[in-house]
PDB file of N, CA and C in Angstrom:
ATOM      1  N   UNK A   1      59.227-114.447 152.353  1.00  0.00           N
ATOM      2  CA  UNK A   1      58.781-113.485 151.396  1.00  0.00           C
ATOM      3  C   UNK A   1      57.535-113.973 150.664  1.00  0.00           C
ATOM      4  N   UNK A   2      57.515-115.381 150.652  1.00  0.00           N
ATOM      5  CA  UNK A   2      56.476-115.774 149.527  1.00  0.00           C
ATOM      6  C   UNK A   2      54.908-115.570 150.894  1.00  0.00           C
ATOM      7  N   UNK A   3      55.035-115.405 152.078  1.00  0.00           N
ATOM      8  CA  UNK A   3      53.957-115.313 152.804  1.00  0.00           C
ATOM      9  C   UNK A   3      53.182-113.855 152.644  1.00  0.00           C
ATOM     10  N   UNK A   4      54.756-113.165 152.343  1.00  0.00           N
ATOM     11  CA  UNK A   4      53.707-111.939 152.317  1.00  0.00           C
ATOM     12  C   UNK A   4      53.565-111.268 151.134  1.00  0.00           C
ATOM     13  N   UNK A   5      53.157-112.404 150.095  1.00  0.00           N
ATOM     14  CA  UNK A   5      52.993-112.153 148.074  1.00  0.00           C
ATOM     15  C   UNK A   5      54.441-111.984 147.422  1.00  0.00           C
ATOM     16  N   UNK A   6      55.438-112.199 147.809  1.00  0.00           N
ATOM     17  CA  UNK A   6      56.547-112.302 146.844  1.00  0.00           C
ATOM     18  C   UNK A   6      56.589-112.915 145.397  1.00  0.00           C
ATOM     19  N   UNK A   7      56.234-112.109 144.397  1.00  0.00           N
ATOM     20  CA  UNK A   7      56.085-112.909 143.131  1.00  0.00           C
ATOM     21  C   UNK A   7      57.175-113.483 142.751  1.00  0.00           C
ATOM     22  N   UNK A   8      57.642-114.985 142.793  1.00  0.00           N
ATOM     23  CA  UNK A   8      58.723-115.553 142.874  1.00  0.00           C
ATOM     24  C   UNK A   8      58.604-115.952 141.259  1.00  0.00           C
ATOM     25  N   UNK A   9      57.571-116.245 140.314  1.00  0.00           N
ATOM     26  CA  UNK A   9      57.707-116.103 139.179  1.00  0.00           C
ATOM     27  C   UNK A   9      58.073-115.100 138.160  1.00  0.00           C
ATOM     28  N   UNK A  10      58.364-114.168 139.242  1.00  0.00           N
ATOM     29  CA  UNK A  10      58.580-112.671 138.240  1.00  0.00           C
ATOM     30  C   UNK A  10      60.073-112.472 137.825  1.00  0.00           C
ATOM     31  N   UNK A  11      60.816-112.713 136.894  1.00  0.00           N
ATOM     32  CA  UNK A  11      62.099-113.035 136.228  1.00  0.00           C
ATOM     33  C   UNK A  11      62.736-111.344 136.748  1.00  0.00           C
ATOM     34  N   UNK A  12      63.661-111.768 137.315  1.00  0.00           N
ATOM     35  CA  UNK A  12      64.866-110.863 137.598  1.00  0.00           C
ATOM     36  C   UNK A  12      65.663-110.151 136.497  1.00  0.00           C
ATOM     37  N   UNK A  13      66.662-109.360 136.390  1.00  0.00           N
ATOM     38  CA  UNK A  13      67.196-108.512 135.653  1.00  0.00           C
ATOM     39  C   UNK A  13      67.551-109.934 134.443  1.00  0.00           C
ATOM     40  N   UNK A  14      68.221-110.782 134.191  1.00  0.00           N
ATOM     41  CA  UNK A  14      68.357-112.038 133.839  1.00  0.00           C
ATOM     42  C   UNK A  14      67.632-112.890 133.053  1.00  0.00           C
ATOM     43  N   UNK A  15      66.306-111.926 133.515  1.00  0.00           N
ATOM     44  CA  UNK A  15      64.916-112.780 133.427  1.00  0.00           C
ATOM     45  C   UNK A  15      64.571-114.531 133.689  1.00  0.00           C
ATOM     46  N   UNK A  16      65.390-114.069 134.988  1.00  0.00           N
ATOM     47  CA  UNK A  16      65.473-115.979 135.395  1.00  0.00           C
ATOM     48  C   UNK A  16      64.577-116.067 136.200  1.00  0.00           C
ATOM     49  N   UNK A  17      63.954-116.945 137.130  1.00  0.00           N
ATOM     50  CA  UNK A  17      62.765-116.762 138.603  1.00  0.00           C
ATOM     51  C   UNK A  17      64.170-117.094 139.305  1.00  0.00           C
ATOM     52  N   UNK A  18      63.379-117.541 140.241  1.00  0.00           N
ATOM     53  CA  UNK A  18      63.806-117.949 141.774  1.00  0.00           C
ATOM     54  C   UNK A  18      63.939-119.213 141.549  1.00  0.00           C
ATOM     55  N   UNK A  19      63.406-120.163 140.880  1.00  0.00           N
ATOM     56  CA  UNK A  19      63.491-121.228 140.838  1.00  0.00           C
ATOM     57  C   UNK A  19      64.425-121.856 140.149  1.00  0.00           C
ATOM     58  N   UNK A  20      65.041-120.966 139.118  1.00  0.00           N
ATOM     59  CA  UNK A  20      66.234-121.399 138.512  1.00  0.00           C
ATOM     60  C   UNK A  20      67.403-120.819 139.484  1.00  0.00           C
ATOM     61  N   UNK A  21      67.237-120.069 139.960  1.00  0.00           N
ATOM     62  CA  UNK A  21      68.484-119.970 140.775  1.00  0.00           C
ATOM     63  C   UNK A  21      68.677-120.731 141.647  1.00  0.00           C
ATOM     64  N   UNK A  22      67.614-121.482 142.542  1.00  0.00           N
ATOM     65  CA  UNK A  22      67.855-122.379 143.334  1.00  0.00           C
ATOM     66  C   UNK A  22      68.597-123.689 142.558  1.00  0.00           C
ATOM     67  N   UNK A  23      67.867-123.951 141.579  1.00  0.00           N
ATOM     68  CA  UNK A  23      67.942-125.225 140.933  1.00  0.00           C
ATOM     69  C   UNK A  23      69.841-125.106 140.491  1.00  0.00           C
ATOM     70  N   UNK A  24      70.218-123.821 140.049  1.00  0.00           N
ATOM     71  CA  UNK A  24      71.399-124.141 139.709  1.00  0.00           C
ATOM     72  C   UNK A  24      72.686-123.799 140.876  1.00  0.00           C
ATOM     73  N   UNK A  25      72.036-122.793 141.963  1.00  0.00           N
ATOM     74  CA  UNK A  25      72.767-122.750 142.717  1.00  0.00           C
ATOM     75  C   UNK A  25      72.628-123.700 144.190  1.00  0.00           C
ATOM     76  N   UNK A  26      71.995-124.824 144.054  1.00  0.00           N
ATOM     77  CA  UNK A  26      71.628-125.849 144.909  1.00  0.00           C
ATOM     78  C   UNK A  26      70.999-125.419 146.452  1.00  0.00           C
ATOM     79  N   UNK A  27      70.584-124.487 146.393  1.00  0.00           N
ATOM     80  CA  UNK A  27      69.436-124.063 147.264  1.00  0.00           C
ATOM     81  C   UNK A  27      68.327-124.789 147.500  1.00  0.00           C
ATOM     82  N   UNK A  28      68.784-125.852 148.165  1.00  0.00           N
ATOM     83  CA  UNK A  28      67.419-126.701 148.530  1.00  0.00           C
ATOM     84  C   UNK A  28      66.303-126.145 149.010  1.00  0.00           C
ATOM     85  N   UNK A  29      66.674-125.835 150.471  1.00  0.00           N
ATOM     86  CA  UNK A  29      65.560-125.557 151.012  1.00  0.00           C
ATOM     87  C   UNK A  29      64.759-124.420 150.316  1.00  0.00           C
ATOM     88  N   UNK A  30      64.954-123.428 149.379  1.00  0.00           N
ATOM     89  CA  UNK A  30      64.692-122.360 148.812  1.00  0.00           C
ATOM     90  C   UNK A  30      63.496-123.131 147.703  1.00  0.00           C
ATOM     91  N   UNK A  31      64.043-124.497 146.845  1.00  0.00           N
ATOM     92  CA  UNK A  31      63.669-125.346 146.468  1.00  0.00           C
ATOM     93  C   UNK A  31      62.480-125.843 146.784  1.00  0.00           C
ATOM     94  N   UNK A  32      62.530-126.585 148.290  1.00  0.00           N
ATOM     95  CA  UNK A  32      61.594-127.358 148.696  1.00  0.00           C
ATOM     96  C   UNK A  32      60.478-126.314 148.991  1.00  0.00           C
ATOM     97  N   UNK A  33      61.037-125.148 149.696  1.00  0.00           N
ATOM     98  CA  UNK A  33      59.610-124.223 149.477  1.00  0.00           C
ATOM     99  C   UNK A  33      59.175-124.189 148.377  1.00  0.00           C
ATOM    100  N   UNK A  34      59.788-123.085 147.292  1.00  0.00           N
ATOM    101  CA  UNK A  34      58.847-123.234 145.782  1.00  0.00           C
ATOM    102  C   UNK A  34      57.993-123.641 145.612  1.00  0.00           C
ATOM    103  N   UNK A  35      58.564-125.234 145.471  1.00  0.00           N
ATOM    104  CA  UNK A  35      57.814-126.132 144.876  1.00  0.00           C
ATOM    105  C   UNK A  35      57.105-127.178 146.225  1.00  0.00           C
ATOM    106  N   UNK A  36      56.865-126.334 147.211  1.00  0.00           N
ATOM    107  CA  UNK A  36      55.785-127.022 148.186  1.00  0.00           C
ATOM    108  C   UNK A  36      54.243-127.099 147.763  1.00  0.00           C
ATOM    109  N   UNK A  37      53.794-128.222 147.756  1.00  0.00           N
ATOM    110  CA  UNK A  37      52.257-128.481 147.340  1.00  0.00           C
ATOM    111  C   UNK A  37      51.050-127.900 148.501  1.00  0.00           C
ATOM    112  N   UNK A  38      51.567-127.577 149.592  1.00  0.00           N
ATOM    113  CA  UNK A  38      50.720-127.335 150.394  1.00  0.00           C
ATOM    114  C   UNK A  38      50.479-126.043 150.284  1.00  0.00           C
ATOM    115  N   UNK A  39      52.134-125.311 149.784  1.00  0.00           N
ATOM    116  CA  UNK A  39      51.496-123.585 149.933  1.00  0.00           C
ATOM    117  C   UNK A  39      50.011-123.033 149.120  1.00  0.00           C
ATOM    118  N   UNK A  40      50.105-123.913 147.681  1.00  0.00           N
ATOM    119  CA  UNK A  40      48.981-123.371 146.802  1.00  0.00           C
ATOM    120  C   UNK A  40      49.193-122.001 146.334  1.00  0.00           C
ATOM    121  N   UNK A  41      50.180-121.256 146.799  1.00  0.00           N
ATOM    122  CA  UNK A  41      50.200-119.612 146.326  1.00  0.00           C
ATOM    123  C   UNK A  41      50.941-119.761 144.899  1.00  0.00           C
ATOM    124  N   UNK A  42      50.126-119.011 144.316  1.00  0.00           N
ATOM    125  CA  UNK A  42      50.123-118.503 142.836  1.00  0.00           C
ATOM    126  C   UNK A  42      51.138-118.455 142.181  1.00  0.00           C
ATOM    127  N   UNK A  43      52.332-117.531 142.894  1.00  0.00           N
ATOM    128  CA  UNK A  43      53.010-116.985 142.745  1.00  0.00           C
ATOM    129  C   UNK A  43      54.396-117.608 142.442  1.00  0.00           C
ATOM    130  N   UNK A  44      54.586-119.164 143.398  1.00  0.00           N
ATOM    131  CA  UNK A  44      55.521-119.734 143.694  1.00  0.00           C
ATOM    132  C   UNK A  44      55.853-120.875 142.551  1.00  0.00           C
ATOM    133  N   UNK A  45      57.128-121.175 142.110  1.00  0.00           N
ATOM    134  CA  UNK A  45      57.401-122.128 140.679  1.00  0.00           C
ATOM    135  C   UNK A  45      56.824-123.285 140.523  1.00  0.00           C
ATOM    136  N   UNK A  46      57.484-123.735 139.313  1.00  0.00           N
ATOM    137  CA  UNK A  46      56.234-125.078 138.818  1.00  0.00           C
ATOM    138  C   UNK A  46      57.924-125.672 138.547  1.00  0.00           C
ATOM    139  N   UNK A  47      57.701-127.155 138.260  1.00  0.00           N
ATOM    140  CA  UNK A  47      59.177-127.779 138.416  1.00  0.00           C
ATOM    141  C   UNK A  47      59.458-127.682 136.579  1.00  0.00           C
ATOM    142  N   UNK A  48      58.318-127.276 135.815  1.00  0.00           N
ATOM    143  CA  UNK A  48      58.687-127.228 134.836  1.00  0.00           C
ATOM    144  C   UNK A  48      58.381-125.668 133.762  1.00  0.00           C
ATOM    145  N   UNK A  49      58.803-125.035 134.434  1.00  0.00           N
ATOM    146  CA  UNK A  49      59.077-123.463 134.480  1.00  0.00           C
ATOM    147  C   UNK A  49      60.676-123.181 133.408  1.00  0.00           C
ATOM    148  N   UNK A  50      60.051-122.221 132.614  1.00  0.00           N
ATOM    149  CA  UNK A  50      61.684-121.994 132.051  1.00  0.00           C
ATOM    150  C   UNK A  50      62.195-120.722 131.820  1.00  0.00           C
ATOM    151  N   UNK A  51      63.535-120.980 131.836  1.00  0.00           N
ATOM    152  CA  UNK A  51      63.955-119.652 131.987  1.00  0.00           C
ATOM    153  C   UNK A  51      64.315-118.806 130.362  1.00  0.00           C
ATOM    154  N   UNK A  52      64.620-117.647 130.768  1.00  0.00           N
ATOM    155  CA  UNK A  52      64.843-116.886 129.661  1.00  0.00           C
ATOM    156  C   UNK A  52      65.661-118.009 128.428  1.00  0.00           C
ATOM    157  N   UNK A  53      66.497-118.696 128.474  1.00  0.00           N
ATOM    158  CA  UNK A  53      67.215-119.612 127.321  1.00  0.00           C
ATOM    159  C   UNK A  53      66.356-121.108 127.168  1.00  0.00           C
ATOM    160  N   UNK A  54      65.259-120.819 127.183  1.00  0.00           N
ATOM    161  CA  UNK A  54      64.278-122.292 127.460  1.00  0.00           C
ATOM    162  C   UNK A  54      64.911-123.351 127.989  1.00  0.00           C
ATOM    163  N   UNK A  55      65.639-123.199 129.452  1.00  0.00           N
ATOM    164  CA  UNK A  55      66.131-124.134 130.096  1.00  0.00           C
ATOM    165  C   UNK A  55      65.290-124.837 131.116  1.00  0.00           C
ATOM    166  N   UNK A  56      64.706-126.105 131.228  1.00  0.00           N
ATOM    167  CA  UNK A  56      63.548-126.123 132.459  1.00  0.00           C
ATOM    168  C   UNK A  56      64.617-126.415 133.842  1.00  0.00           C
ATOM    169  N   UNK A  57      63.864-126.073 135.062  1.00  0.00           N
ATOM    170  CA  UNK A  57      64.849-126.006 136.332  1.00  0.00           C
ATOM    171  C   UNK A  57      65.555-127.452 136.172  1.00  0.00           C
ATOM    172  N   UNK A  58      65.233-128.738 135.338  1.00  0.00           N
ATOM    173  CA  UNK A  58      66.072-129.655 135.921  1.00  0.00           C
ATOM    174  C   UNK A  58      67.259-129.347 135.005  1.00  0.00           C
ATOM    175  N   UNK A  59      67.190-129.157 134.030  1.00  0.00           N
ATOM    176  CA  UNK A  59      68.355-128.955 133.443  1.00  0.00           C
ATOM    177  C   UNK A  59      69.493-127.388 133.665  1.00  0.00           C
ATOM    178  N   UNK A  60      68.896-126.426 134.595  1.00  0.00           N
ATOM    179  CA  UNK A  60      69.455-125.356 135.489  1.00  0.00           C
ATOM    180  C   UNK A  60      70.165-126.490 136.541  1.00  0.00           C
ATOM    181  N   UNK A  61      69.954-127.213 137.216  1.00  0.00           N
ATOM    182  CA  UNK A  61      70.056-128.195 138.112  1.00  0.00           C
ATOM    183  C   UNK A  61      71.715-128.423 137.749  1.00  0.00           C
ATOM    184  N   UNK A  62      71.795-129.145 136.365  1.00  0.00           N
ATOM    185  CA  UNK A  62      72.424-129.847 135.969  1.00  0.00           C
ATOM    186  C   UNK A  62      73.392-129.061 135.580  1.00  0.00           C
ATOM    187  N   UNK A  63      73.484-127.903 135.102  1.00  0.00           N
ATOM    188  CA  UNK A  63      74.689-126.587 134.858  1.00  0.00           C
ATOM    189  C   UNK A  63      75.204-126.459 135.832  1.00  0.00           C
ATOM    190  N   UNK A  64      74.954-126.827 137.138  1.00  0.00           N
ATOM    191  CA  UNK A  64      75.739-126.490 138.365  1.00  0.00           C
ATOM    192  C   UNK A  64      77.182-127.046 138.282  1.00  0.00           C
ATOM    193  N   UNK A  65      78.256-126.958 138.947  1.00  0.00           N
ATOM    194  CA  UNK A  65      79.371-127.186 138.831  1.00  0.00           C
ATOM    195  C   UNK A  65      79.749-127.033 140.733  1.00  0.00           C
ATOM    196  N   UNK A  66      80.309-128.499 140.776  1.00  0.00           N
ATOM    197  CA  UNK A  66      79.520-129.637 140.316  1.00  0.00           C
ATOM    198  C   UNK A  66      78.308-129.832 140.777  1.00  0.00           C
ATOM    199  N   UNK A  67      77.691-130.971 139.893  1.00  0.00           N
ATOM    200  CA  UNK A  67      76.474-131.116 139.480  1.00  0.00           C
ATOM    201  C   UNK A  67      75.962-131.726 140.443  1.00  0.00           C
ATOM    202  N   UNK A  68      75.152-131.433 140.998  1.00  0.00           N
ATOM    203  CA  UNK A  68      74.182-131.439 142.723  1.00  0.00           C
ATOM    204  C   UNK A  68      73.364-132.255 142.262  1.00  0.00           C
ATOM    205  N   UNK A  69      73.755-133.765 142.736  1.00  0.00           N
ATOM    206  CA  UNK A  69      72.964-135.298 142.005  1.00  0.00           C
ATOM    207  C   UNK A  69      71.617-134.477 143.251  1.00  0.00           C
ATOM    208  N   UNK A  70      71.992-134.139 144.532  1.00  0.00           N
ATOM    209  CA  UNK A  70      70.561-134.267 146.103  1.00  0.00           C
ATOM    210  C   UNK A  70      69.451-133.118 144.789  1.00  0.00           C
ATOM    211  N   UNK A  71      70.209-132.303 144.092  1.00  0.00           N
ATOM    212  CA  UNK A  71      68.971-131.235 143.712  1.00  0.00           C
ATOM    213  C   UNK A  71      68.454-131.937 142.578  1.00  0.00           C
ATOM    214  N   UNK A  72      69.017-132.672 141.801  1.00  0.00           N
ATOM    215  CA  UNK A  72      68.512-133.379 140.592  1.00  0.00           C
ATOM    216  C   UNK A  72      67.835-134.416 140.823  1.00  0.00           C
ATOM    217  N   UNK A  73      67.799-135.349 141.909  1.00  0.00           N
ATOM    218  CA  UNK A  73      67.021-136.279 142.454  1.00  0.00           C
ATOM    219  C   UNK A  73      65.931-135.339 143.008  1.00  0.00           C
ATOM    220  N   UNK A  74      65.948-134.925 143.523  1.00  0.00           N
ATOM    221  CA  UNK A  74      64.361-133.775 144.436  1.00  0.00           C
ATOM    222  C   UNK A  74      63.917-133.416 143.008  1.00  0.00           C
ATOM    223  N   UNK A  75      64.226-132.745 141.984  1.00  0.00           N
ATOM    224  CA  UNK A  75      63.686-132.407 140.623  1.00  0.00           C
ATOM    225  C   UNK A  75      63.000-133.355 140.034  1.00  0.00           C
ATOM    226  N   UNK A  76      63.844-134.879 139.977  1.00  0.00           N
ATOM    227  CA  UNK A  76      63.356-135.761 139.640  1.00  0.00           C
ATOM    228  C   UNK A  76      62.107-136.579 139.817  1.00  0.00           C
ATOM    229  N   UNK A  77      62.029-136.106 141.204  1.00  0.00           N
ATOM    230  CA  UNK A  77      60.879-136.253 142.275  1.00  0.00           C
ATOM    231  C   UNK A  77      59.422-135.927 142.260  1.00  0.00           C
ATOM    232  N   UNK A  78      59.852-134.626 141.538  1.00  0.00           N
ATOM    233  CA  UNK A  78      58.292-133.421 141.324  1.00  0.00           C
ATOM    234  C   UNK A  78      58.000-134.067 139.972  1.00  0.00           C
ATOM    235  N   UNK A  79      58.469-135.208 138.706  1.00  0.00           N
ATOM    236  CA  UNK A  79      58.032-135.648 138.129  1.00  0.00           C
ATOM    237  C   UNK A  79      57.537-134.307 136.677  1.00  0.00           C
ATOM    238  N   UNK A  80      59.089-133.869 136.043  1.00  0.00           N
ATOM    239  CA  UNK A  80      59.254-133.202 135.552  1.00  0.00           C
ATOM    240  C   UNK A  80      58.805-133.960 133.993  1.00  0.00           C
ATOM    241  N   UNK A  81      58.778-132.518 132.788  1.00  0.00           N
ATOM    242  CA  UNK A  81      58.554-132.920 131.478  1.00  0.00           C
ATOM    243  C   UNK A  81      60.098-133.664 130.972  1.00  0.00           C
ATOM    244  N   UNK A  82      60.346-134.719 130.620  1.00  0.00           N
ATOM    245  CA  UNK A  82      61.768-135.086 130.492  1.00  0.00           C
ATOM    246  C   UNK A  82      61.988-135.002 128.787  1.00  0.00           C
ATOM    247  N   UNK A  83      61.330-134.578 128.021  1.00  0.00           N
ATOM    248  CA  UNK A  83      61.321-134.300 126.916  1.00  0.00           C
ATOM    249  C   UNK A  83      61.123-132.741 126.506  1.00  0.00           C
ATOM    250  N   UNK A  84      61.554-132.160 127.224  1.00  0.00           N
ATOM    251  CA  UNK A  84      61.850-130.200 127.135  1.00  0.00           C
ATOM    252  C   UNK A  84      62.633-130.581 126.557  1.00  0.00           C
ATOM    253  N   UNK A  85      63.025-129.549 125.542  1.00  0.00           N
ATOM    254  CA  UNK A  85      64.335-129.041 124.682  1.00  0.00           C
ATOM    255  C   UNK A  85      64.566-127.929 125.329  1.00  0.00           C
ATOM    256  N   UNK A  86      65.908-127.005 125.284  1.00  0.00           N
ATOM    257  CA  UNK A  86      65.873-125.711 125.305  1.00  0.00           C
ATOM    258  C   UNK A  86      66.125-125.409 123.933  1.00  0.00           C
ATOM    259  N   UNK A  87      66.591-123.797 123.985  1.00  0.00           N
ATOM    260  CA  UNK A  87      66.411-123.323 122.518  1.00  0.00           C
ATOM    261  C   UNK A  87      67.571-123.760 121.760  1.00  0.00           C
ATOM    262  N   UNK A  88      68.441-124.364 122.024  1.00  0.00           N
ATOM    263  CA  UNK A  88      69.304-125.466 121.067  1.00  0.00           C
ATOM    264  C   UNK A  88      68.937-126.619 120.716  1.00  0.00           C
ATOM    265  N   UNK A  89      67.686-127.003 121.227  1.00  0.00           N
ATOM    266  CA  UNK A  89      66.945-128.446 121.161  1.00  0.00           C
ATOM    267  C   UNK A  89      67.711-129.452 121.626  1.00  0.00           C
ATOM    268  N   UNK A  90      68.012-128.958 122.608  1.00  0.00           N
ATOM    269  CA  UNK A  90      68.921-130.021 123.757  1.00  0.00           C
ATOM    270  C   UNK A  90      68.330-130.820 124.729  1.00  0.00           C
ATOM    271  N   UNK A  91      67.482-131.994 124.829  1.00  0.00           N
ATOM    272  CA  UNK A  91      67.143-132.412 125.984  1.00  0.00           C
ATOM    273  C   UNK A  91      67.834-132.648 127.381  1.00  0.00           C
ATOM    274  N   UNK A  92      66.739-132.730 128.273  1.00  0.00           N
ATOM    275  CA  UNK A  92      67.963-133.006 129.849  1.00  0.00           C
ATOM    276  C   UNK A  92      68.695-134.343 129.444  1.00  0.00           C
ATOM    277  N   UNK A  93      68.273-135.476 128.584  1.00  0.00           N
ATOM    278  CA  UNK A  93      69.272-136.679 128.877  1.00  0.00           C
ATOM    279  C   UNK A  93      70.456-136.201 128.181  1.00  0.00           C
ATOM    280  N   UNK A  94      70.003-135.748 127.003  1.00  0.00           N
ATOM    281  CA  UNK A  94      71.404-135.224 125.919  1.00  0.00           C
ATOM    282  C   UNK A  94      72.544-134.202 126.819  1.00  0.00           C
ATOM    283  N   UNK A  95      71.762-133.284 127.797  1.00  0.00           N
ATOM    284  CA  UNK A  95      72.907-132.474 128.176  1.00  0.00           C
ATOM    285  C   UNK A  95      73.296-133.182 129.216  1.00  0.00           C
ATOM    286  N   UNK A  96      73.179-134.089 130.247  1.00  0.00           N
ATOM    287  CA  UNK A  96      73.727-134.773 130.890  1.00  0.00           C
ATOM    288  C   UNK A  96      74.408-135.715 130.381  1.00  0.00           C
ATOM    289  N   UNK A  97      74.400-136.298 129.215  1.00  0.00           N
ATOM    290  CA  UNK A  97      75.383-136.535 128.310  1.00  0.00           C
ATOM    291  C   UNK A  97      76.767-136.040 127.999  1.00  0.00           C
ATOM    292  N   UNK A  98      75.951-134.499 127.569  1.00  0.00           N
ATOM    293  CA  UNK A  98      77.284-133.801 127.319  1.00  0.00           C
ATOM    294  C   UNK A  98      78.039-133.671 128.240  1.00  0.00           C
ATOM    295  N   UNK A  99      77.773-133.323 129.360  1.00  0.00           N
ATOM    296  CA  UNK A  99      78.085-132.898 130.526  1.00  0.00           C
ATOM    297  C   UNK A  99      79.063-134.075 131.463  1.00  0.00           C
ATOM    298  N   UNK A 100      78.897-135.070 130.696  1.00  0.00           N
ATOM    299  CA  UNK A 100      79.541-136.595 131.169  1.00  0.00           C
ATOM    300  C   UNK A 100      79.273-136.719 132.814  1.00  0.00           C
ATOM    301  N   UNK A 101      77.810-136.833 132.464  1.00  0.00           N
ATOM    302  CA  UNK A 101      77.087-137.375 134.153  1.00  0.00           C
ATOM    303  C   UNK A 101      76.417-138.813 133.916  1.00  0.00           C
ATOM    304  N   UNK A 102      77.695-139.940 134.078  1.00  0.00           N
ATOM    305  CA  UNK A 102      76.892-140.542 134.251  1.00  0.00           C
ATOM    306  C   UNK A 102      75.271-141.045 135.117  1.00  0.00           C
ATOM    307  N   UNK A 103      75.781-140.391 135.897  1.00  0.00           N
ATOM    308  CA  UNK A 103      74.911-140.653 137.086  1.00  0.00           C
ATOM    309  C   UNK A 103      73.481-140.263 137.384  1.00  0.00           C
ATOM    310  N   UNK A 104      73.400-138.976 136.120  1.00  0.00           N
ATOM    311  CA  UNK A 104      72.434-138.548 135.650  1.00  0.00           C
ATOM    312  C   UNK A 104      71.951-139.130 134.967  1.00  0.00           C
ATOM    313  N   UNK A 105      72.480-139.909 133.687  1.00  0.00           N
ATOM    314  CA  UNK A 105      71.716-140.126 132.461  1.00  0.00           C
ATOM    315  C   UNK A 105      71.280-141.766 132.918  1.00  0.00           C
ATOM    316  N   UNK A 106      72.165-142.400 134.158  1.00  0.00           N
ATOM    317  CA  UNK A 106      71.122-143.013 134.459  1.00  0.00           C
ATOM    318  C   UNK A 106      69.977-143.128 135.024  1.00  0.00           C
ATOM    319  N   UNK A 107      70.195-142.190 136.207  1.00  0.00           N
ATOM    320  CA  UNK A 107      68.270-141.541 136.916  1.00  0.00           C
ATOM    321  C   UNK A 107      67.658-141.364 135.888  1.00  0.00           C
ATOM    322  N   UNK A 108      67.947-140.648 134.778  1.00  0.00           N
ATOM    323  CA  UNK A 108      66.920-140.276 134.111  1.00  0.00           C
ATOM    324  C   UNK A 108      66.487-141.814 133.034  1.00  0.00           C
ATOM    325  N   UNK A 109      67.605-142.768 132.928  1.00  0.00           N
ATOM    326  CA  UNK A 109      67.371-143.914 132.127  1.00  0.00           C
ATOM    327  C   UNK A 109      66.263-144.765 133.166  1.00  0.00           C
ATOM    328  N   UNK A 110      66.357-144.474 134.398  1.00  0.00           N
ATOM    329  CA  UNK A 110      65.732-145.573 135.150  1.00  0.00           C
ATOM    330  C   UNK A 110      64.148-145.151 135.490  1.00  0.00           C
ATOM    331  N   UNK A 111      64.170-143.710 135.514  1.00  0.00           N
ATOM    332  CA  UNK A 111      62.768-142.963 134.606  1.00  0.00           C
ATOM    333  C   UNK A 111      61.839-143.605 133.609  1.00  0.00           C
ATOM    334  N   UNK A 112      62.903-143.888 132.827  1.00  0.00           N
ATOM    335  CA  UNK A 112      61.967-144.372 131.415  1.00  0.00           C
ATOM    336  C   UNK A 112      62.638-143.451 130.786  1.00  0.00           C
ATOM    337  N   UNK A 113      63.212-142.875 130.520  1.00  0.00           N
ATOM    338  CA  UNK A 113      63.752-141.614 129.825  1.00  0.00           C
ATOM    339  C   UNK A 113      63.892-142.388 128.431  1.00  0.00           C
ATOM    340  N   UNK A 114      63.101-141.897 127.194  1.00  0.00           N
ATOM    341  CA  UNK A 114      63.759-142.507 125.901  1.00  0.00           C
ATOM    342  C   UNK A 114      64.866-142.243 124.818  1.00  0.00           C
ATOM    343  N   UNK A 115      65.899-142.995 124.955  1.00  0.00           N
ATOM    344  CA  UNK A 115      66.925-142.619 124.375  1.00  0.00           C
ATOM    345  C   UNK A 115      66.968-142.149 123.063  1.00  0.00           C
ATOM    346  N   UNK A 116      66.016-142.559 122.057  1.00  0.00           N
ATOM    347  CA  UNK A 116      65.513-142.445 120.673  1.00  0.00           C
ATOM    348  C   UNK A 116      65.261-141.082 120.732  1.00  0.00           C
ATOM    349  N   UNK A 117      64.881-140.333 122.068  1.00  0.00           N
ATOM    350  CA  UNK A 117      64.444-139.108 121.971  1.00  0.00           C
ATOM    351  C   UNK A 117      65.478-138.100 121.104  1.00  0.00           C
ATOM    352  N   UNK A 118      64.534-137.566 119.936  1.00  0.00           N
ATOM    353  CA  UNK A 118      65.644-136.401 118.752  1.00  0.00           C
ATOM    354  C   UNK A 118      65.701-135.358 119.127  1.00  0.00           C
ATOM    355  N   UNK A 119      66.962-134.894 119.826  1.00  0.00           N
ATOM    356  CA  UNK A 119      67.452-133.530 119.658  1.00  0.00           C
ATOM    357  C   UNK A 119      67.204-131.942 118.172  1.00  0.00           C
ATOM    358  N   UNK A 120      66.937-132.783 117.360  1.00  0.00           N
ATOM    359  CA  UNK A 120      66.759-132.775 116.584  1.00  0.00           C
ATOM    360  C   UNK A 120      65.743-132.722 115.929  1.00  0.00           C
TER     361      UNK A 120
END
């Protein structure tokens, strides 16, 4: 679809893209297109894109149940803003926190991720 102009940034009834749905419904390959560097088309997501509840896709990622470490590592990859809040001023380390991932909050510790970072 995205070959023949599919505006994949254009928010659905939801007002979510395409890119959060992949991100939370672990749609890789849907994923790896998106956010392919070679396409260059306009149209297609940015890894730090947000959705209607100022969630950026890594932290859509991380709402999954359970939590798809292969899609959060590929997120991790595209070298996301790791200091987004959404509109609760929740960062991704804090909600992987909440979320009791370890496994997350260490990728993101081994990032550099700063813990000092205020929710707040």
């Amino acid at each position: 679809m995205i070959e023949y102009g599919a505006n994949c940034r254009y928010p659905g009834n939801g007002r979510d893209c395409a890119i959060h749905f992949a991100a939370e419904y672990g749609l890789m390959d849907t994923m790896k297109e998106l956010l392919n560097p070679k396409r260059e088309h306009p149209n297609c997501g940015h890894v730090d894109q947000l959705d209607a509840n100022v969630n950026c896709v890594l932290a859509r990622a991380m709402m999954a149940e359970p939590n798809n470490t292969e899609m959060i590592k590929f997120i991790l990859e595209q070298k996301p803003d790791l200091v987004t809040k959404n509109r609760y001023w929740v960062t991704p380390i804090t909600q992987a926190a909440i979320s009791a991932e370890p496994e997350v909050v260490k990728m993101l510790l081994d990032l550099g991720q700063d813990l000092k970072t205020s929710d707040w």
